[in-house]
N, C-alpha and C. Protein backbone atom coordinates (compact mmCIF):
# COMPACT_ATOMS: atom_id res chain seq x y z
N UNK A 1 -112.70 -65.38 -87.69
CA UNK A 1 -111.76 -66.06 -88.55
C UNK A 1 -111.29 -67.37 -87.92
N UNK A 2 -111.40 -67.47 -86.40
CA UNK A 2 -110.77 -68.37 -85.77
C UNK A 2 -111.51 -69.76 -86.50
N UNK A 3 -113.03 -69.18 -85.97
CA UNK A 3 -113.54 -70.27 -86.30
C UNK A 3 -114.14 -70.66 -87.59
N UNK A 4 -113.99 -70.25 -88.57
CA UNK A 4 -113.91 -70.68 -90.12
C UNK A 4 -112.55 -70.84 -90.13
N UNK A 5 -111.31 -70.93 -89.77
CA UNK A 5 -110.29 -71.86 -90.09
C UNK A 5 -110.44 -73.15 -89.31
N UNK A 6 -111.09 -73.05 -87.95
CA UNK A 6 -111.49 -74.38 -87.44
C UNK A 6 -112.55 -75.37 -88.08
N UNK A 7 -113.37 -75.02 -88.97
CA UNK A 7 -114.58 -75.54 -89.47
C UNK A 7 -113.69 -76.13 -90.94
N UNK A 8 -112.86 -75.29 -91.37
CA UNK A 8 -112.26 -75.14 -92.71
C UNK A 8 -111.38 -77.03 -92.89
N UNK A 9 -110.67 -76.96 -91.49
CA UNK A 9 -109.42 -78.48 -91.53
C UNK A 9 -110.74 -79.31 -90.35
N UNK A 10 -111.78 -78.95 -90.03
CA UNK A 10 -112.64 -80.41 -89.68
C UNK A 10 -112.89 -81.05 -90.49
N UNK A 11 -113.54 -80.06 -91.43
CA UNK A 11 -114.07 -80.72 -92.91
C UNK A 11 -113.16 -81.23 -93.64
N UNK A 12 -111.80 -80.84 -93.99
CA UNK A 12 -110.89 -81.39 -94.07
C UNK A 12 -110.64 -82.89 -93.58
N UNK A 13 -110.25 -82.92 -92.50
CA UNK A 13 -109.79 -83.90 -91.73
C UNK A 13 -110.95 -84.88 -91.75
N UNK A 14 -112.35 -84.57 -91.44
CA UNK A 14 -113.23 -85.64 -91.55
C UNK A 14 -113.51 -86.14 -93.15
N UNK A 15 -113.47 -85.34 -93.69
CA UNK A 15 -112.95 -85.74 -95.22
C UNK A 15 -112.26 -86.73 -95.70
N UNK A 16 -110.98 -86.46 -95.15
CA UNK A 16 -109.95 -87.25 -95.86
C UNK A 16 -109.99 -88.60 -94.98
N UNK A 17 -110.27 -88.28 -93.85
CA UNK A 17 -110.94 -90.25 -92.69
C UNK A 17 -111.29 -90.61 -93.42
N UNK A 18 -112.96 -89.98 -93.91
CA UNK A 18 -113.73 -91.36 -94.49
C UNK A 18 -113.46 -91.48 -95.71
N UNK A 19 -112.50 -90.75 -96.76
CA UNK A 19 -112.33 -91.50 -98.00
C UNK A 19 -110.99 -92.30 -98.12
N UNK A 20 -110.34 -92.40 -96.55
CA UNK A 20 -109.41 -93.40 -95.90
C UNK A 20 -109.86 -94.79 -95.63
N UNK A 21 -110.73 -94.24 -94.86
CA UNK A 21 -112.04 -95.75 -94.15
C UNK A 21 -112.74 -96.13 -95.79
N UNK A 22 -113.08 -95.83 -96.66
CA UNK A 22 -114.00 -96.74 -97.84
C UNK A 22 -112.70 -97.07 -98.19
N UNK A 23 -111.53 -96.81 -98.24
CA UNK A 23 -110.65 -97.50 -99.01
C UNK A 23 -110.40 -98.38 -98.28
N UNK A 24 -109.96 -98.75 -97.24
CA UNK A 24 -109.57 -99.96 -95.95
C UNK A 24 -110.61 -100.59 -95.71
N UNK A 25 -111.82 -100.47 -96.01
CA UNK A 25 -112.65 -101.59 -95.39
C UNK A 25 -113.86 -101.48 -96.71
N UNK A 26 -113.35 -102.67 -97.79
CA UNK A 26 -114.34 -102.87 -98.68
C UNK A 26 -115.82 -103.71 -97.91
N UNK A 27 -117.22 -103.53 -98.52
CA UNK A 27 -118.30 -104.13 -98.27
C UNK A 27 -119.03 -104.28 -99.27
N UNK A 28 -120.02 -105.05 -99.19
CA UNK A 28 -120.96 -105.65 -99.74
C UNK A 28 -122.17 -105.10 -99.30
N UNK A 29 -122.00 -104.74 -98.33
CA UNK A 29 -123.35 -103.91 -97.68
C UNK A 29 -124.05 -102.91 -98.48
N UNK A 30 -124.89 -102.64 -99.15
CA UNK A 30 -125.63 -101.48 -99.93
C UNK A 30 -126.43 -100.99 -98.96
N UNK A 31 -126.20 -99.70 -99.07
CA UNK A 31 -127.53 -98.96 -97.95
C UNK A 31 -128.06 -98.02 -99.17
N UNK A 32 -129.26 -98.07 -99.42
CA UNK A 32 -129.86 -96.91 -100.70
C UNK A 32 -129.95 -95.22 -100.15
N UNK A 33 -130.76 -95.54 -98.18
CA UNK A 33 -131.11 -94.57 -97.79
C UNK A 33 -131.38 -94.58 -96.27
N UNK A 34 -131.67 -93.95 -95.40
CA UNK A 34 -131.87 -94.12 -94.37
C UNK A 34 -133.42 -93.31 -94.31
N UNK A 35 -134.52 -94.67 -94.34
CA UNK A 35 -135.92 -94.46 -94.38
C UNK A 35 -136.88 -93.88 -93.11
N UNK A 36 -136.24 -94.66 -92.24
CA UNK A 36 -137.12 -93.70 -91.24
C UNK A 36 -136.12 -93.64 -90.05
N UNK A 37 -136.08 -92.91 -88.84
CA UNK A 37 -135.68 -92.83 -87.68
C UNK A 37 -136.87 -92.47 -86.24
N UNK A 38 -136.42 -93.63 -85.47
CA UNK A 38 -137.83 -93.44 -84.55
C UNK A 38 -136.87 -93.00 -83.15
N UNK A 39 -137.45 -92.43 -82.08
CA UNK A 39 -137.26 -91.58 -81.34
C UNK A 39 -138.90 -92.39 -80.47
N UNK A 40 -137.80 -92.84 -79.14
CA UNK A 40 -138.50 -92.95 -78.16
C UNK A 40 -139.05 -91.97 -76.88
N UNK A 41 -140.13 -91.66 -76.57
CA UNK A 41 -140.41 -90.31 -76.16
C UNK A 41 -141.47 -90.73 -74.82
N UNK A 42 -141.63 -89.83 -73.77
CA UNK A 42 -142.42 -90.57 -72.37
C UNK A 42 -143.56 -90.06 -73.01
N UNK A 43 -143.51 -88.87 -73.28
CA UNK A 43 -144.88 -88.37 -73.54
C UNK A 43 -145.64 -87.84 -75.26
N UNK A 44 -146.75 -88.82 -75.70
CA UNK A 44 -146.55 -88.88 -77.44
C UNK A 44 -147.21 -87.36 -77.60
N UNK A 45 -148.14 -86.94 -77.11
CA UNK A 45 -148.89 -85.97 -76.98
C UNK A 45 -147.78 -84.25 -76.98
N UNK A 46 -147.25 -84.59 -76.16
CA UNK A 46 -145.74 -83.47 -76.19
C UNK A 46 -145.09 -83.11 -76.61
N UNK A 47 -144.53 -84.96 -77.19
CA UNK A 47 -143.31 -85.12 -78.36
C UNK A 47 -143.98 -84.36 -79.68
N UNK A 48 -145.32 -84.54 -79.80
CA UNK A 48 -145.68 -84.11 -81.30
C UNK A 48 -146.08 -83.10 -81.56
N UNK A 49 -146.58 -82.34 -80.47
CA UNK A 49 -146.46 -80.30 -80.36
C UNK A 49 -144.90 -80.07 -80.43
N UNK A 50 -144.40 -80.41 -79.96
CA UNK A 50 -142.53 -79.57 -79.88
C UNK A 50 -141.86 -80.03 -80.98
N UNK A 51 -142.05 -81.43 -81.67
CA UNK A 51 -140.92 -81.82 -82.44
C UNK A 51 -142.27 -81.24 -83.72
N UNK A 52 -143.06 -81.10 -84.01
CA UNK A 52 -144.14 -80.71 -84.82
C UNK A 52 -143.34 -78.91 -85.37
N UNK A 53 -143.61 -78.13 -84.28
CA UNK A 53 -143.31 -77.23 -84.18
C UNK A 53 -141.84 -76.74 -84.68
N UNK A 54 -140.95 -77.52 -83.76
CA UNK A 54 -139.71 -77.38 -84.26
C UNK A 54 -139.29 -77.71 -85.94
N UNK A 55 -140.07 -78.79 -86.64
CA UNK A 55 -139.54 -79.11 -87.62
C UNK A 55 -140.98 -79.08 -88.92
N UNK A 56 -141.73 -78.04 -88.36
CA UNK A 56 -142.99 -77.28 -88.97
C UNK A 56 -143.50 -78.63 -89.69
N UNK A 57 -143.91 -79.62 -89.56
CA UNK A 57 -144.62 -80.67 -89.68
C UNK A 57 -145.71 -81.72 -88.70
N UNK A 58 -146.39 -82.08 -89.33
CA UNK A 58 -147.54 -82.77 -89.09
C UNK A 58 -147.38 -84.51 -88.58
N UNK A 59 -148.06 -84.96 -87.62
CA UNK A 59 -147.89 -86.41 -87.42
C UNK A 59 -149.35 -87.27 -87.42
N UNK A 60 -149.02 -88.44 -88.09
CA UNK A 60 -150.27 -88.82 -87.79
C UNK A 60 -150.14 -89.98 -86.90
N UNK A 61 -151.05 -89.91 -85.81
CA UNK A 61 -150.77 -90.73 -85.09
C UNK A 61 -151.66 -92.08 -84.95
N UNK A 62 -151.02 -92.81 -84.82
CA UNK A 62 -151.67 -94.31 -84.50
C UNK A 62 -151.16 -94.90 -83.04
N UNK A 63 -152.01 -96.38 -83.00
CA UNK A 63 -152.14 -96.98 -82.33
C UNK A 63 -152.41 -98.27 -82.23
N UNK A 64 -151.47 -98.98 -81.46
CA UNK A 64 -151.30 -100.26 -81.89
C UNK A 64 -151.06 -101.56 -80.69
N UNK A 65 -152.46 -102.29 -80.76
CA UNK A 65 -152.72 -102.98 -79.05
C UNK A 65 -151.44 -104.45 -79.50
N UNK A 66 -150.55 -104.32 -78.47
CA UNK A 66 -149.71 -105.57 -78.01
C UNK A 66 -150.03 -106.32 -76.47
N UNK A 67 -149.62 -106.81 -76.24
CA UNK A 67 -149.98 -107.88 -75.55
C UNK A 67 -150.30 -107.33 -73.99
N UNK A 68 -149.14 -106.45 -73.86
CA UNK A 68 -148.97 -105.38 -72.44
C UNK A 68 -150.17 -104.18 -72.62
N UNK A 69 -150.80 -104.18 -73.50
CA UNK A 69 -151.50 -102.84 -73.70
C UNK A 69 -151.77 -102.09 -74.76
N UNK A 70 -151.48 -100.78 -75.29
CA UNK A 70 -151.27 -100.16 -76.38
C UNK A 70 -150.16 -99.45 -76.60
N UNK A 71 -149.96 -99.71 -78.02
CA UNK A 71 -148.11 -98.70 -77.81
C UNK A 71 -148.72 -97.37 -78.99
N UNK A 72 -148.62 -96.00 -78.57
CA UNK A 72 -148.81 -94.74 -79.53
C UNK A 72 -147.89 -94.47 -80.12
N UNK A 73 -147.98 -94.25 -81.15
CA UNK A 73 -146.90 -93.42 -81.99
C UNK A 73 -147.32 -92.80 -83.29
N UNK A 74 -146.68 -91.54 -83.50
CA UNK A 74 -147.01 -90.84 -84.66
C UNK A 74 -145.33 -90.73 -85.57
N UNK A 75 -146.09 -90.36 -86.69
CA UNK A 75 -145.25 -90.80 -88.04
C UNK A 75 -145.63 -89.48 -88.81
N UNK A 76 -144.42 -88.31 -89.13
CA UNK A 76 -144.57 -87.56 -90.17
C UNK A 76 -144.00 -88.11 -91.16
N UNK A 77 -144.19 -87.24 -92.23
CA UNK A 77 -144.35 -87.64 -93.55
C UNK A 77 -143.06 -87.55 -94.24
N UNK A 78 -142.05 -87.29 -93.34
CA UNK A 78 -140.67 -87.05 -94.05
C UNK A 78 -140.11 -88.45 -93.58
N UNK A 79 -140.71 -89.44 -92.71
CA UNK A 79 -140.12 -90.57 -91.92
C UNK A 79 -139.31 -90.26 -90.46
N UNK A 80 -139.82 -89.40 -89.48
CA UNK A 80 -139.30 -89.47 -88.43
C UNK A 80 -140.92 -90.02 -87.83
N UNK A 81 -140.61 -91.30 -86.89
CA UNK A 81 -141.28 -91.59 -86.30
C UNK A 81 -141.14 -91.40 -84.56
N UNK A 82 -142.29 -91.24 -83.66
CA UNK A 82 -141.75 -90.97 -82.56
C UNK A 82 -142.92 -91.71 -81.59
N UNK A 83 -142.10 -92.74 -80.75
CA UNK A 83 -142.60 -93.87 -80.00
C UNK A 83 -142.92 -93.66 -78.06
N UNK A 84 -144.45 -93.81 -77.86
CA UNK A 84 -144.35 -93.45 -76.27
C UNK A 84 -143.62 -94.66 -75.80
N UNK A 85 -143.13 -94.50 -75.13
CA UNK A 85 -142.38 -95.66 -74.04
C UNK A 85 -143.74 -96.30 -73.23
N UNK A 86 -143.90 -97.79 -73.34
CA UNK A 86 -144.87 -98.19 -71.97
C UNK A 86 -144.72 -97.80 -70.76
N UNK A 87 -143.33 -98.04 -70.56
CA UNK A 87 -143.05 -97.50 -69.65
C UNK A 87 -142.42 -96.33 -69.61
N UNK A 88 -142.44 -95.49 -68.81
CA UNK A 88 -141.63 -93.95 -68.75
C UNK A 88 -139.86 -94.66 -68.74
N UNK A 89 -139.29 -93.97 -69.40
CA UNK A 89 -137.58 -93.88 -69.34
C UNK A 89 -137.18 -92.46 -68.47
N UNK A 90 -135.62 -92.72 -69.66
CA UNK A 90 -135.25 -91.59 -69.47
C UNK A 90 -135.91 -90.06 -69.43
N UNK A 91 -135.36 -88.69 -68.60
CA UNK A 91 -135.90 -87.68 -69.19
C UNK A 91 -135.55 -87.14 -70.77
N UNK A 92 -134.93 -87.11 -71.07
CA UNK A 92 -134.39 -86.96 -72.73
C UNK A 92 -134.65 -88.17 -73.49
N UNK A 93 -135.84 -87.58 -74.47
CA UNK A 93 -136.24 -88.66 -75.58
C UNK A 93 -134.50 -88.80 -75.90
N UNK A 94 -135.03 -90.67 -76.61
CA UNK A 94 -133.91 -90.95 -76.90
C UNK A 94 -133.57 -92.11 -78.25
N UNK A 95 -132.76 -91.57 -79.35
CA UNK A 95 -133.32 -92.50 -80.62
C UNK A 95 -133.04 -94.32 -80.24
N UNK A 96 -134.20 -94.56 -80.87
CA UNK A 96 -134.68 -96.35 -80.56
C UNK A 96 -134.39 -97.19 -81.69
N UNK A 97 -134.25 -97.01 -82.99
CA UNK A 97 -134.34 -97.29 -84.45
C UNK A 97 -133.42 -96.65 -84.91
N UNK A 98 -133.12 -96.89 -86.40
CA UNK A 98 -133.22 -96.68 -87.71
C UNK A 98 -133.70 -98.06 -88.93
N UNK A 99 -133.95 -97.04 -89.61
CA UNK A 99 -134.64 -97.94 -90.91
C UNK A 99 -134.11 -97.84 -92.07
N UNK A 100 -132.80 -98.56 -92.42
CA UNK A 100 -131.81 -98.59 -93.88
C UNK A 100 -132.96 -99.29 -94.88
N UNK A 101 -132.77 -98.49 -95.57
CA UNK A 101 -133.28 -98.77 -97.08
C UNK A 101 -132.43 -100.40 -97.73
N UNK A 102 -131.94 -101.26 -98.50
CA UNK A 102 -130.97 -102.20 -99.06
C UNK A 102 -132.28 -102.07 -100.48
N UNK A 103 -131.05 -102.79 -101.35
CA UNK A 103 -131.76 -103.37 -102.46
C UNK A 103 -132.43 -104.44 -102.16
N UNK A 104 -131.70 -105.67 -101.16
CA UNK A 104 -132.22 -107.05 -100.46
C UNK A 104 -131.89 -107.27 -99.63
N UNK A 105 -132.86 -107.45 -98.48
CA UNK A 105 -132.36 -107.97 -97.17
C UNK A 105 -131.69 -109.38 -96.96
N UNK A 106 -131.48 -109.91 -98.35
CA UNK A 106 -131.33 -111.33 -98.19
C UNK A 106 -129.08 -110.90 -97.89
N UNK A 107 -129.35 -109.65 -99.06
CA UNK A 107 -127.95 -109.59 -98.84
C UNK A 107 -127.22 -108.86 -97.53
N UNK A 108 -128.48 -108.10 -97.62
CA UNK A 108 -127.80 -107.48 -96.19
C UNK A 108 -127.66 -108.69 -94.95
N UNK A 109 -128.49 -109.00 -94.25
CA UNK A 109 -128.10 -110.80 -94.11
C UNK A 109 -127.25 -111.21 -93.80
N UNK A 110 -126.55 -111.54 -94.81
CA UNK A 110 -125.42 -112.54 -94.97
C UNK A 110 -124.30 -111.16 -94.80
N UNK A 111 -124.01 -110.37 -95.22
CA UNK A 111 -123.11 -109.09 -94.76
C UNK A 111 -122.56 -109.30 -93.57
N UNK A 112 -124.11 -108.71 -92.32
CA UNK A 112 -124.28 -108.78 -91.38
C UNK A 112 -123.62 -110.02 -90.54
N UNK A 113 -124.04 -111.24 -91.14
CA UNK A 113 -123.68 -112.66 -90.52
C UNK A 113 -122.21 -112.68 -90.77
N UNK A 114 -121.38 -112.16 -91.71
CA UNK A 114 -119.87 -112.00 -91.96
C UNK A 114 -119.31 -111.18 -90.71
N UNK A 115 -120.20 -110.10 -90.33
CA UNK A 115 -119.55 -109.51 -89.75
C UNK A 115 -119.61 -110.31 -88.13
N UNK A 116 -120.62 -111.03 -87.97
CA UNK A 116 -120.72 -111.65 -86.56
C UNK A 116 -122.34 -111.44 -85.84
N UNK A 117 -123.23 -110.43 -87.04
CA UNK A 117 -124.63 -110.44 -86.17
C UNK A 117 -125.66 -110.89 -86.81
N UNK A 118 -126.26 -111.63 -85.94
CA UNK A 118 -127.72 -112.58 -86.51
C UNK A 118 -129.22 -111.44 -86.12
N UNK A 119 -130.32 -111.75 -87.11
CA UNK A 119 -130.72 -110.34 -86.77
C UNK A 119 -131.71 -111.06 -85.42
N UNK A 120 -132.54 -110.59 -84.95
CA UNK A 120 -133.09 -110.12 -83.58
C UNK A 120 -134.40 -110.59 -83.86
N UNK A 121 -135.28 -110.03 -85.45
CA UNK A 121 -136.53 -110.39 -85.74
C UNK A 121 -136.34 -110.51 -87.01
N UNK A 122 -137.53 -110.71 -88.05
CA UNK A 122 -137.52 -110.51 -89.21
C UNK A 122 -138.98 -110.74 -89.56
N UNK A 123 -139.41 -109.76 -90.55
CA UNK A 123 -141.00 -109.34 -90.53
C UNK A 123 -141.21 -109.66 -92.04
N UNK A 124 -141.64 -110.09 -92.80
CA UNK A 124 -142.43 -109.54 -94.16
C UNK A 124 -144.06 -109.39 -94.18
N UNK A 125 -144.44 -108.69 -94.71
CA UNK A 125 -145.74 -108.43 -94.75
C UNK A 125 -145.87 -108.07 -96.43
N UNK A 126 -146.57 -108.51 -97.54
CA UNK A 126 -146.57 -108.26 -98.36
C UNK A 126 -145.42 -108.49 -99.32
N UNK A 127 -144.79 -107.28 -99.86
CA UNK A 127 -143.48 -106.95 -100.52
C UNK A 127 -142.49 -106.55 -99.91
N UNK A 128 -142.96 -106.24 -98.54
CA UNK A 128 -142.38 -105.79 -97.74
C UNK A 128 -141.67 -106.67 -97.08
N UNK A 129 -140.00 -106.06 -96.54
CA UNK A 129 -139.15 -106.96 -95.69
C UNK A 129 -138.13 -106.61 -94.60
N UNK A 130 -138.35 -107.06 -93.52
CA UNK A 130 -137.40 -106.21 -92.86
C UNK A 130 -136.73 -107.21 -91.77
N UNK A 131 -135.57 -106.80 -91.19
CA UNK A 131 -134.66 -107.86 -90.73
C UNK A 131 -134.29 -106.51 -89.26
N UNK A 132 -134.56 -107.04 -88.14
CA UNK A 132 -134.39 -106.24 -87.07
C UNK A 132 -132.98 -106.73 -86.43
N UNK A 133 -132.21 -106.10 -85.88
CA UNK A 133 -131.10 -106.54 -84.85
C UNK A 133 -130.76 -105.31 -83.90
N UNK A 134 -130.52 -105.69 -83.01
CA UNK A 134 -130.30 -105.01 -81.92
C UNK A 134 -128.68 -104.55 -81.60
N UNK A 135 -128.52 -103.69 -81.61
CA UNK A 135 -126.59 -103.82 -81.93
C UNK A 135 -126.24 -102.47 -80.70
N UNK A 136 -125.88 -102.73 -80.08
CA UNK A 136 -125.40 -101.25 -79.69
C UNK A 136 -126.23 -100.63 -78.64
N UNK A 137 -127.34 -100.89 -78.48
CA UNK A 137 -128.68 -100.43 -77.54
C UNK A 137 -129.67 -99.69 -79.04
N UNK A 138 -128.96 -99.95 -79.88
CA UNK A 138 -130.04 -99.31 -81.26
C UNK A 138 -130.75 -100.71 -81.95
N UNK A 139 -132.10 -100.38 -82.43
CA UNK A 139 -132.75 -101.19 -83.20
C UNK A 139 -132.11 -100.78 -84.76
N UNK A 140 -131.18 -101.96 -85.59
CA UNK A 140 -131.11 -101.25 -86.88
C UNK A 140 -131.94 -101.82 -87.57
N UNK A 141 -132.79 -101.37 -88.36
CA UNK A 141 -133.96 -102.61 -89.33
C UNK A 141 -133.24 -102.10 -90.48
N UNK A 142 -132.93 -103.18 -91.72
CA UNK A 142 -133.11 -103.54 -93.10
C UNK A 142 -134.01 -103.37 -93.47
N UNK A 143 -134.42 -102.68 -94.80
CA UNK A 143 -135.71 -102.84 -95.06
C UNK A 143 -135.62 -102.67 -96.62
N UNK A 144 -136.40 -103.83 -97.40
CA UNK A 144 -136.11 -103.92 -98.27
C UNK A 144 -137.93 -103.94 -99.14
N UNK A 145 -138.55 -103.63 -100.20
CA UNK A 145 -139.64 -103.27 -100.87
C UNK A 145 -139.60 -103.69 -102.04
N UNK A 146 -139.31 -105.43 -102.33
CA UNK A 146 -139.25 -105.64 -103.42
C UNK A 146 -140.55 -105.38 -104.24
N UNK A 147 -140.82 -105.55 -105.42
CA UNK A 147 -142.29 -105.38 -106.10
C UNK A 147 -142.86 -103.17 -105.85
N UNK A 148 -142.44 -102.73 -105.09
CA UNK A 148 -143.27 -101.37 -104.38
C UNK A 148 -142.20 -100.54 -105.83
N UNK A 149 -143.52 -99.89 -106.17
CA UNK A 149 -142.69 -98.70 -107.07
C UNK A 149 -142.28 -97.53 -106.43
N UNK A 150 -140.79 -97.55 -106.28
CA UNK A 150 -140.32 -96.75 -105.54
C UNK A 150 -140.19 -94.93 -105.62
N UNK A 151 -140.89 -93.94 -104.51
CA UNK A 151 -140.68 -92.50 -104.92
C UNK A 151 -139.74 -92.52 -103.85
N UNK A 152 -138.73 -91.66 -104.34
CA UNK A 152 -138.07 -90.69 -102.99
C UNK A 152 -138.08 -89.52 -103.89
């Protein structure tokens, strides 16, 4: 009982914060979804038996030559991606990314620039668009698919 009355006023209490916080801090920012999350890992071969296992899914993995060498990484199909480090890190993989969905990166952008951050990179390829910044020790990418008929 203890702890379903403790679970009972978290939910509570974290509740009533964030429909405190959307009222105090209006934005312009649209996020649709949070598309992928990548997870930096020493070993890709490892990462994708255990996190495979754990979350009964499949990765397909690629490979992709940059300037230092090759960087591996595999990508299941729900959007968790998981990245070898060139170099070895930490022992505990550790998340490197996320990938916000927007309607337009043009707006997310200018949001961003209100708030004080310029992004880091910015990629289009196709229809495709994405605006990288580095905030925090996290990669956040924008990513926006104008023209792509969208499934979720």
């Amino acid at each position: 009982m203890g702890n379903h009355t403790r679970t009972a006023s978290s939910q509570t209490f974290y509740g009533s914060q964030t429909r405190r916080h959307a009222r105090r801090h209006s934005s312009s920012l649209e996020v649709e979804k949070i598309e992928m999350v990548c997870i930096a890992v020493n070993e890709l071969d490892e990462a994708v038996q255990f996190y495979g296992r754990l979350l009964d899914t499949r990765f397909e993995i690629r490979e992709t030559p940059i300037k230092e060498g090759v960087v591996r990484w595999g990508i299941a199909p729900f959007g968790l991606e998981l990245l070898e480090r060139p170099v070895k890190g930490p022992e505990s993989d550790t998340v490197r990314s996320f990938h916000l969905r927007v309607p337009d990166v043009k707006s997310a952008r200018e949001e961003m620039k209100s708030k004080g951050f310029n992004p880091f990179e910015q990629f289009t390829a196709g229809q495709l668009r994405e605006l990288v910044y580095h905030i925090r020790g996290l990669r956040i990418i924008f990513v926006d698919h104008k023209g792509e008929a969208r499934q979720d």
